[in-house]
PDB file of N, CA and C in Angstrom:
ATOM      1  N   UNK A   1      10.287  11.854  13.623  1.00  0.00           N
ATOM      2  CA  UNK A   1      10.416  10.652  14.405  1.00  0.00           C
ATOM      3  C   UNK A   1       9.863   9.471  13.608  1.00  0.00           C
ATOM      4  N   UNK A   2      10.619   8.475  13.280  1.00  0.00           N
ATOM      5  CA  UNK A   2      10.271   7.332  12.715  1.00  0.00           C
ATOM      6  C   UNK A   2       9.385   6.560  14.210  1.00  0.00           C
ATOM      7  N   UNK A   3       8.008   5.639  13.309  1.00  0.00           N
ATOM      8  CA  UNK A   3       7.530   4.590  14.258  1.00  0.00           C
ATOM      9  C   UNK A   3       7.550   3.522  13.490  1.00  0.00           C
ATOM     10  N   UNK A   4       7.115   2.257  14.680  1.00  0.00           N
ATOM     11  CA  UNK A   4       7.063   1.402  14.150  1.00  0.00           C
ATOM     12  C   UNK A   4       5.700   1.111  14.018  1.00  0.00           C
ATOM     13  N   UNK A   5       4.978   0.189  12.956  1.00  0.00           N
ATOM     14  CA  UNK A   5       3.657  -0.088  12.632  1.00  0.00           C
ATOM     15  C   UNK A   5       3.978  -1.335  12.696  1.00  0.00           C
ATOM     16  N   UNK A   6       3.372  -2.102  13.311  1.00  0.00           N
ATOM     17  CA  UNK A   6       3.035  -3.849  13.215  1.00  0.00           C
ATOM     18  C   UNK A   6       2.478  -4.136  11.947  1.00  0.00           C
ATOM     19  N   UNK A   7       2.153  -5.215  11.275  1.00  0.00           N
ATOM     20  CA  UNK A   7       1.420  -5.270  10.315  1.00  0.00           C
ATOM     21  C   UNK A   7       0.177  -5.299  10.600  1.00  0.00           C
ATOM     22  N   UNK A   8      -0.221  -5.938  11.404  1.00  0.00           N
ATOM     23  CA  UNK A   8      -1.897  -5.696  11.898  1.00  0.00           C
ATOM     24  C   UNK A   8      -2.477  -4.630  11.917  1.00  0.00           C
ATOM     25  N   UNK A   9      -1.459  -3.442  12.592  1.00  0.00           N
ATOM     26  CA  UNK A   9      -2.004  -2.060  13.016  1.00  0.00           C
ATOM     27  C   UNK A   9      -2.187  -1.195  11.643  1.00  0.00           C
ATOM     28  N   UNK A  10      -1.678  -1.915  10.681  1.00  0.00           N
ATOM     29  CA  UNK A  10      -2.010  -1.381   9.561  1.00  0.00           C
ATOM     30  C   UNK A  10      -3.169  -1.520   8.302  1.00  0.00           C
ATOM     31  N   UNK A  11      -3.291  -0.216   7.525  1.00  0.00           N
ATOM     32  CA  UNK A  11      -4.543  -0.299   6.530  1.00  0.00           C
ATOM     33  C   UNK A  11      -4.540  -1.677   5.873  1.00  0.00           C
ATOM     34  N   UNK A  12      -5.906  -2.359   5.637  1.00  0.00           N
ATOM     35  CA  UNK A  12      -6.075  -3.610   5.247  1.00  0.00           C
ATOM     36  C   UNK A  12      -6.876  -3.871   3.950  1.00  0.00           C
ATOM     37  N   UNK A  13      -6.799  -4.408   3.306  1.00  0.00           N
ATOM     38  CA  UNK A  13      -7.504  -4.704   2.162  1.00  0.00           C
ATOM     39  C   UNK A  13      -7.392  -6.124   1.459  1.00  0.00           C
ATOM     40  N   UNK A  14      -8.669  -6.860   1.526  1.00  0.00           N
ATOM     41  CA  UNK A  14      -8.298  -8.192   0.970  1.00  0.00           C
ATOM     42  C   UNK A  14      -9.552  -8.583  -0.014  1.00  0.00           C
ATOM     43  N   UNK A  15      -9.229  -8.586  -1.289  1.00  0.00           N
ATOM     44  CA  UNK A  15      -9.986  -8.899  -2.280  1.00  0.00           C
ATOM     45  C   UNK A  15      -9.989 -10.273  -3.241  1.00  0.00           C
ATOM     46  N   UNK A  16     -10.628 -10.659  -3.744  1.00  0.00           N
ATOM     47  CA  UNK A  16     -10.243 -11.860  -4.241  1.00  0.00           C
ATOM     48  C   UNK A  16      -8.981 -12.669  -4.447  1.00  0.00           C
ATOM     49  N   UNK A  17      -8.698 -11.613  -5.228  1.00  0.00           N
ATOM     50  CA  UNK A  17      -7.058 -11.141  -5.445  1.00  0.00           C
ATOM     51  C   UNK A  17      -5.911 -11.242  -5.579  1.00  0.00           C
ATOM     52  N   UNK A  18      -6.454 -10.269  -4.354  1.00  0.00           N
ATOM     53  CA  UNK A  18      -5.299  -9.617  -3.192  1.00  0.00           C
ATOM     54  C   UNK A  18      -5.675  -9.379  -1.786  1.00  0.00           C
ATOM     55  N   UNK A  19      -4.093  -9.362  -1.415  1.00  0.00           N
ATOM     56  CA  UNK A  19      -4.580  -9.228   0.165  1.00  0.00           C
ATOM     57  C   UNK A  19      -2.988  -8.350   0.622  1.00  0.00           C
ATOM     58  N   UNK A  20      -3.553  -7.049   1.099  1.00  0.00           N
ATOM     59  CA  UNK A  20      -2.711  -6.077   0.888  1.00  0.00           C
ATOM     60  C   UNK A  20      -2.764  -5.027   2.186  1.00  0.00           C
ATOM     61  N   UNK A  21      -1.234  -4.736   2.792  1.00  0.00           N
ATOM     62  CA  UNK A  21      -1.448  -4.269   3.543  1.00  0.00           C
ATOM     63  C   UNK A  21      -0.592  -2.814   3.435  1.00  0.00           C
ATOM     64  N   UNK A  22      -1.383  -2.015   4.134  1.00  0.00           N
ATOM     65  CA  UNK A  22      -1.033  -0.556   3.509  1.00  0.00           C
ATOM     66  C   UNK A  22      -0.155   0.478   4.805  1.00  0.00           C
ATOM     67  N   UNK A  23       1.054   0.786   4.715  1.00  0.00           N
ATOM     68  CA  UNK A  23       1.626   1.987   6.101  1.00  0.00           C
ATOM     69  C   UNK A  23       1.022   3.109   6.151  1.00  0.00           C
ATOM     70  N   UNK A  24       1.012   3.716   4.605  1.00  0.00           N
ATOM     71  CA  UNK A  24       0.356   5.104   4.822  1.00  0.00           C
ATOM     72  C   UNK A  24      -0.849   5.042   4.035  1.00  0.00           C
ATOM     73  N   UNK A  25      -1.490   6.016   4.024  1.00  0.00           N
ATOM     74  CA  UNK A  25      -2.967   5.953   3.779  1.00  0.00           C
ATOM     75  C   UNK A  25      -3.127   5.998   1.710  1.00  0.00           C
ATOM     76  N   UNK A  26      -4.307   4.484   1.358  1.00  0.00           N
ATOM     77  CA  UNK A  26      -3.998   4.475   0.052  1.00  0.00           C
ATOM     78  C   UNK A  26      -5.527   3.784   0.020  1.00  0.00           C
ATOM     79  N   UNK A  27      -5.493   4.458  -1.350  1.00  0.00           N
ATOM     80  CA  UNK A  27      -6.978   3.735  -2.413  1.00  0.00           C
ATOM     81  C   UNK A  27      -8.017   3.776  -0.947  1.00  0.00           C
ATOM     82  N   UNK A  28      -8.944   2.689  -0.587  1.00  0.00           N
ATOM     83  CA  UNK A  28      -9.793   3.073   0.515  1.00  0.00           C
ATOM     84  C   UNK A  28      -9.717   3.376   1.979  1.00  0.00           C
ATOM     85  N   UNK A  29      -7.899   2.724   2.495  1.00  0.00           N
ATOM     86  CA  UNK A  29      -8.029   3.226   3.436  1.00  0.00           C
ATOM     87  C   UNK A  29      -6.958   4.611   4.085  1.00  0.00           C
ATOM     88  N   UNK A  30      -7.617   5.247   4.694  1.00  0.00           N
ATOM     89  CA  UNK A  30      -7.135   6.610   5.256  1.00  0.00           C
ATOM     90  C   UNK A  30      -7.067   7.103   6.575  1.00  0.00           C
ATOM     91  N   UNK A  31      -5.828   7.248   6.799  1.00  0.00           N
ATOM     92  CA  UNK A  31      -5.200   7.520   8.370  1.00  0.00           C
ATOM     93  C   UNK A  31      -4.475   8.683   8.295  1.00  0.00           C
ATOM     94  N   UNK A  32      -5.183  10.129   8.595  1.00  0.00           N
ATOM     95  CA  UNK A  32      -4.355  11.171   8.495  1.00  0.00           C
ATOM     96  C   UNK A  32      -2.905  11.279   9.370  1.00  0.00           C
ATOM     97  N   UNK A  33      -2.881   9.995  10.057  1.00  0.00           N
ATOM     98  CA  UNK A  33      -1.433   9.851  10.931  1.00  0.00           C
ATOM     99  C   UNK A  33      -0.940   9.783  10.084  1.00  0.00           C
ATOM    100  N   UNK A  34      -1.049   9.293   9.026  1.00  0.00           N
ATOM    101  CA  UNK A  34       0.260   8.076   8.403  1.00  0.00           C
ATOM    102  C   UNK A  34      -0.360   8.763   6.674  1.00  0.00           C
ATOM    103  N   UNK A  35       0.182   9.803   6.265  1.00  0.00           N
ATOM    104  CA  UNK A  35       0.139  10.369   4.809  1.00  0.00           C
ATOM    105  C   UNK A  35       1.055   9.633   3.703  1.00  0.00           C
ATOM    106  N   UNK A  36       2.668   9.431   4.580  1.00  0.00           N
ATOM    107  CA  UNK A  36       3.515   9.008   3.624  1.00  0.00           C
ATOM    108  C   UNK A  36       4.939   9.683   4.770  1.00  0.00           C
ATOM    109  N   UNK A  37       6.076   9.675   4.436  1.00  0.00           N
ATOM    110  CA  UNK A  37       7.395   9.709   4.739  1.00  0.00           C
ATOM    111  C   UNK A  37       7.938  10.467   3.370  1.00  0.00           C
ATOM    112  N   UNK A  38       8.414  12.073   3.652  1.00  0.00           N
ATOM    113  CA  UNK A  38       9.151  12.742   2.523  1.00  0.00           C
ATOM    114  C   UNK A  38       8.351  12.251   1.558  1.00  0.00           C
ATOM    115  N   UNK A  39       9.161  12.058   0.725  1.00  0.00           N
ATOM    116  CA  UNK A  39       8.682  11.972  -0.700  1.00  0.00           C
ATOM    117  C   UNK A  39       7.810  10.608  -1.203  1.00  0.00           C
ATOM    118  N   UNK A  40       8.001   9.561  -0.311  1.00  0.00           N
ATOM    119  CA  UNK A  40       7.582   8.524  -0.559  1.00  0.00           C
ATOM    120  C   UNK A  40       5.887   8.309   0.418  1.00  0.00           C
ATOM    121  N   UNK A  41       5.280   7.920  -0.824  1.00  0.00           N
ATOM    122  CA  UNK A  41       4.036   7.912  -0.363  1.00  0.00           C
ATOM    123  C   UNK A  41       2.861   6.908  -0.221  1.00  0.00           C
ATOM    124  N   UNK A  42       3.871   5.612  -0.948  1.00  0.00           N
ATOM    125  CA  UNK A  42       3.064   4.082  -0.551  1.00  0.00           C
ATOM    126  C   UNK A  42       4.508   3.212   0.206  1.00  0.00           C
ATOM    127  N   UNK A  43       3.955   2.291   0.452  1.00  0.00           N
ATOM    128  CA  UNK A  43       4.819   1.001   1.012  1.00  0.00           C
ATOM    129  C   UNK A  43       3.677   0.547   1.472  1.00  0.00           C
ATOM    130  N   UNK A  44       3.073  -0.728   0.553  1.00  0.00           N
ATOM    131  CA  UNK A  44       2.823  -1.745   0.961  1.00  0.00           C
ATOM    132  C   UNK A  44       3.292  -3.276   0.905  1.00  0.00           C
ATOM    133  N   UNK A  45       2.603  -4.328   1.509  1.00  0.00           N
ATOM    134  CA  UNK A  45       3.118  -5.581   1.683  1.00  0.00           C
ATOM    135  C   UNK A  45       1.750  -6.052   0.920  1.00  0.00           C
ATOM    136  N   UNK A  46       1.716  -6.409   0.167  1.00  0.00           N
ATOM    137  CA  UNK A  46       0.918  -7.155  -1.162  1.00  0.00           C
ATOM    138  C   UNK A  46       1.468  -8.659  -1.173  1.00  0.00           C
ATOM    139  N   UNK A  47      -0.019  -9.405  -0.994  1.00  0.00           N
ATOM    140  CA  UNK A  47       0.098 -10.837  -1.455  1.00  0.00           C
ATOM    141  C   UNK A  47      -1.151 -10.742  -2.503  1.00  0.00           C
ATOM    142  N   UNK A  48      -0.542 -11.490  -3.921  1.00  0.00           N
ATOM    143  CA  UNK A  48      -1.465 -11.511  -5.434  1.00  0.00           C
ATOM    144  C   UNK A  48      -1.385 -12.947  -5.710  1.00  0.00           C
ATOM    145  N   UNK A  49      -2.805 -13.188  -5.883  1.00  0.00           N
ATOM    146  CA  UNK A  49      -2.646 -14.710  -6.382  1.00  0.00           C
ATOM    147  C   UNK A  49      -2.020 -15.231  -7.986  1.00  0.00           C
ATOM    148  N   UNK A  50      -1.353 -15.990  -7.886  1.00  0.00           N
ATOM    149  CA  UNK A  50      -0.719 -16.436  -8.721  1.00  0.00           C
ATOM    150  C   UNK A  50      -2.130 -16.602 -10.065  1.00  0.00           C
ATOM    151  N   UNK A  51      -1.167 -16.284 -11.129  1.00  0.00           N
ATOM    152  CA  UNK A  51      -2.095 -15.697 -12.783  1.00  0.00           C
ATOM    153  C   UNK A  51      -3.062 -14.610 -12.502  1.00  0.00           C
ATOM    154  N   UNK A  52      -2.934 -13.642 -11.258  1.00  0.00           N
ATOM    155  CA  UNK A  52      -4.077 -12.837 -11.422  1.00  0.00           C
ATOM    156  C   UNK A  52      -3.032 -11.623 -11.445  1.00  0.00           C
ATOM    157  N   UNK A  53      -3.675 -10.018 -10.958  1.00  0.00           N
ATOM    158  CA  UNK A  53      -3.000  -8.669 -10.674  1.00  0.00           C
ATOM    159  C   UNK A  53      -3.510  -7.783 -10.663  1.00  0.00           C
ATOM    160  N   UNK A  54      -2.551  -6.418 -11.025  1.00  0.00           N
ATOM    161  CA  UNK A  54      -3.585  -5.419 -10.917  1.00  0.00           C
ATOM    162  C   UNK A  54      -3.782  -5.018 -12.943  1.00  0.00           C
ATOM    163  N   UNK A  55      -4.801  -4.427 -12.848  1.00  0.00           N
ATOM    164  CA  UNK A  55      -4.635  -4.403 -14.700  1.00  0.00           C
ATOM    165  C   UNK A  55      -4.077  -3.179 -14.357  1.00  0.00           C
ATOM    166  N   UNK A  56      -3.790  -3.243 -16.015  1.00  0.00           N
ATOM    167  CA  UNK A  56      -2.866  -1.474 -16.816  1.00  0.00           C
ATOM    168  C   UNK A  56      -3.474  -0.665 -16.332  1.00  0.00           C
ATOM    169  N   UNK A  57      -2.593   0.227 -15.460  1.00  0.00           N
ATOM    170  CA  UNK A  57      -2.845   1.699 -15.063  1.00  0.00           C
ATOM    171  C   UNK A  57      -1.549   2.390 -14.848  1.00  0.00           C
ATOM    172  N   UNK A  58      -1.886   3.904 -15.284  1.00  0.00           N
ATOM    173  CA  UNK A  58      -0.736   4.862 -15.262  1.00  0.00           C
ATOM    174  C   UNK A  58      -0.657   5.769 -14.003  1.00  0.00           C
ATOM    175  N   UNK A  59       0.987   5.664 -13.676  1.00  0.00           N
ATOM    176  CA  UNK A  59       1.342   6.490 -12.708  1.00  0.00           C
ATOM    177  C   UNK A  59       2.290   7.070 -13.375  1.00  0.00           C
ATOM    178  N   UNK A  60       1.689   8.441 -12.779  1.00  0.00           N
ATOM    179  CA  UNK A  60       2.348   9.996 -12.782  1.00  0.00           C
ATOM    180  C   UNK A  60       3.944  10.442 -12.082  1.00  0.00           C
ATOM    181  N   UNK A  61       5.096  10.592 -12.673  1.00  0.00           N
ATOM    182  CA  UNK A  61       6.250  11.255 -11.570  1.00  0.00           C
ATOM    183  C   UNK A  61       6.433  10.018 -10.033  1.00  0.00           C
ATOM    184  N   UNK A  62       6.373   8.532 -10.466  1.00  0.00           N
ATOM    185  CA  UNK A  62       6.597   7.742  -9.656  1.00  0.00           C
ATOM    186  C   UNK A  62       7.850   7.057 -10.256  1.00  0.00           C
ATOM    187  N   UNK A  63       8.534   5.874  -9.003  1.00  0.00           N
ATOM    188  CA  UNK A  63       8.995   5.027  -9.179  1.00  0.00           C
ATOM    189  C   UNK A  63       8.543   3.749  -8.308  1.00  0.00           C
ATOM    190  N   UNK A  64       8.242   3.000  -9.037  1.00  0.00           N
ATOM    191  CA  UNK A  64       7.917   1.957  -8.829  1.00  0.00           C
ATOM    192  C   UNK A  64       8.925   0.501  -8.620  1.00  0.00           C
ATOM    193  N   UNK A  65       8.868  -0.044  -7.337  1.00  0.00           N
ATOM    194  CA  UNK A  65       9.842  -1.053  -6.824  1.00  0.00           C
ATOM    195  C   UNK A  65       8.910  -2.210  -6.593  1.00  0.00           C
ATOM    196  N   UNK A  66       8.992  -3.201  -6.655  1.00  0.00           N
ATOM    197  CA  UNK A  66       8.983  -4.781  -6.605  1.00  0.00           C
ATOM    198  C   UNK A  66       9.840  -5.958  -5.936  1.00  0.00           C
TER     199      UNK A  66
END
């Protein structure tokens, strides 16, 4: 059964940054409701301040969308 998540009702994280909001459970926050969907295991809504990001790091057997 698909739900719907509001954005509010979802994992939050806002750092200098960034300000990032998370469906299924990632980096600090964790909601054993919400693991991921099949195979896919992030979807977030990320706002990054302009000239900043995340630095170089490697992911494993992903694809990565933008």
């Amino acid at each position: 059964m698909l739900t719907l998540r509001k954005r509010e009702e979802r994992g939050h994280v806002k750092l200098s940054w960034l300000d990032s909001y998370h469906s299924f459970s990632f980096g600090e926050y964790y909601d054993p409701r919400y693991m991921g969907f099949c195979a896919l295991r992030v979807i977030n809504d990320d706002r990054i301040r302009p000239s900043a990001g995340f630095p170089t790091h490697g992911h494993r057997d992903m694809e990565i969308v933008t």
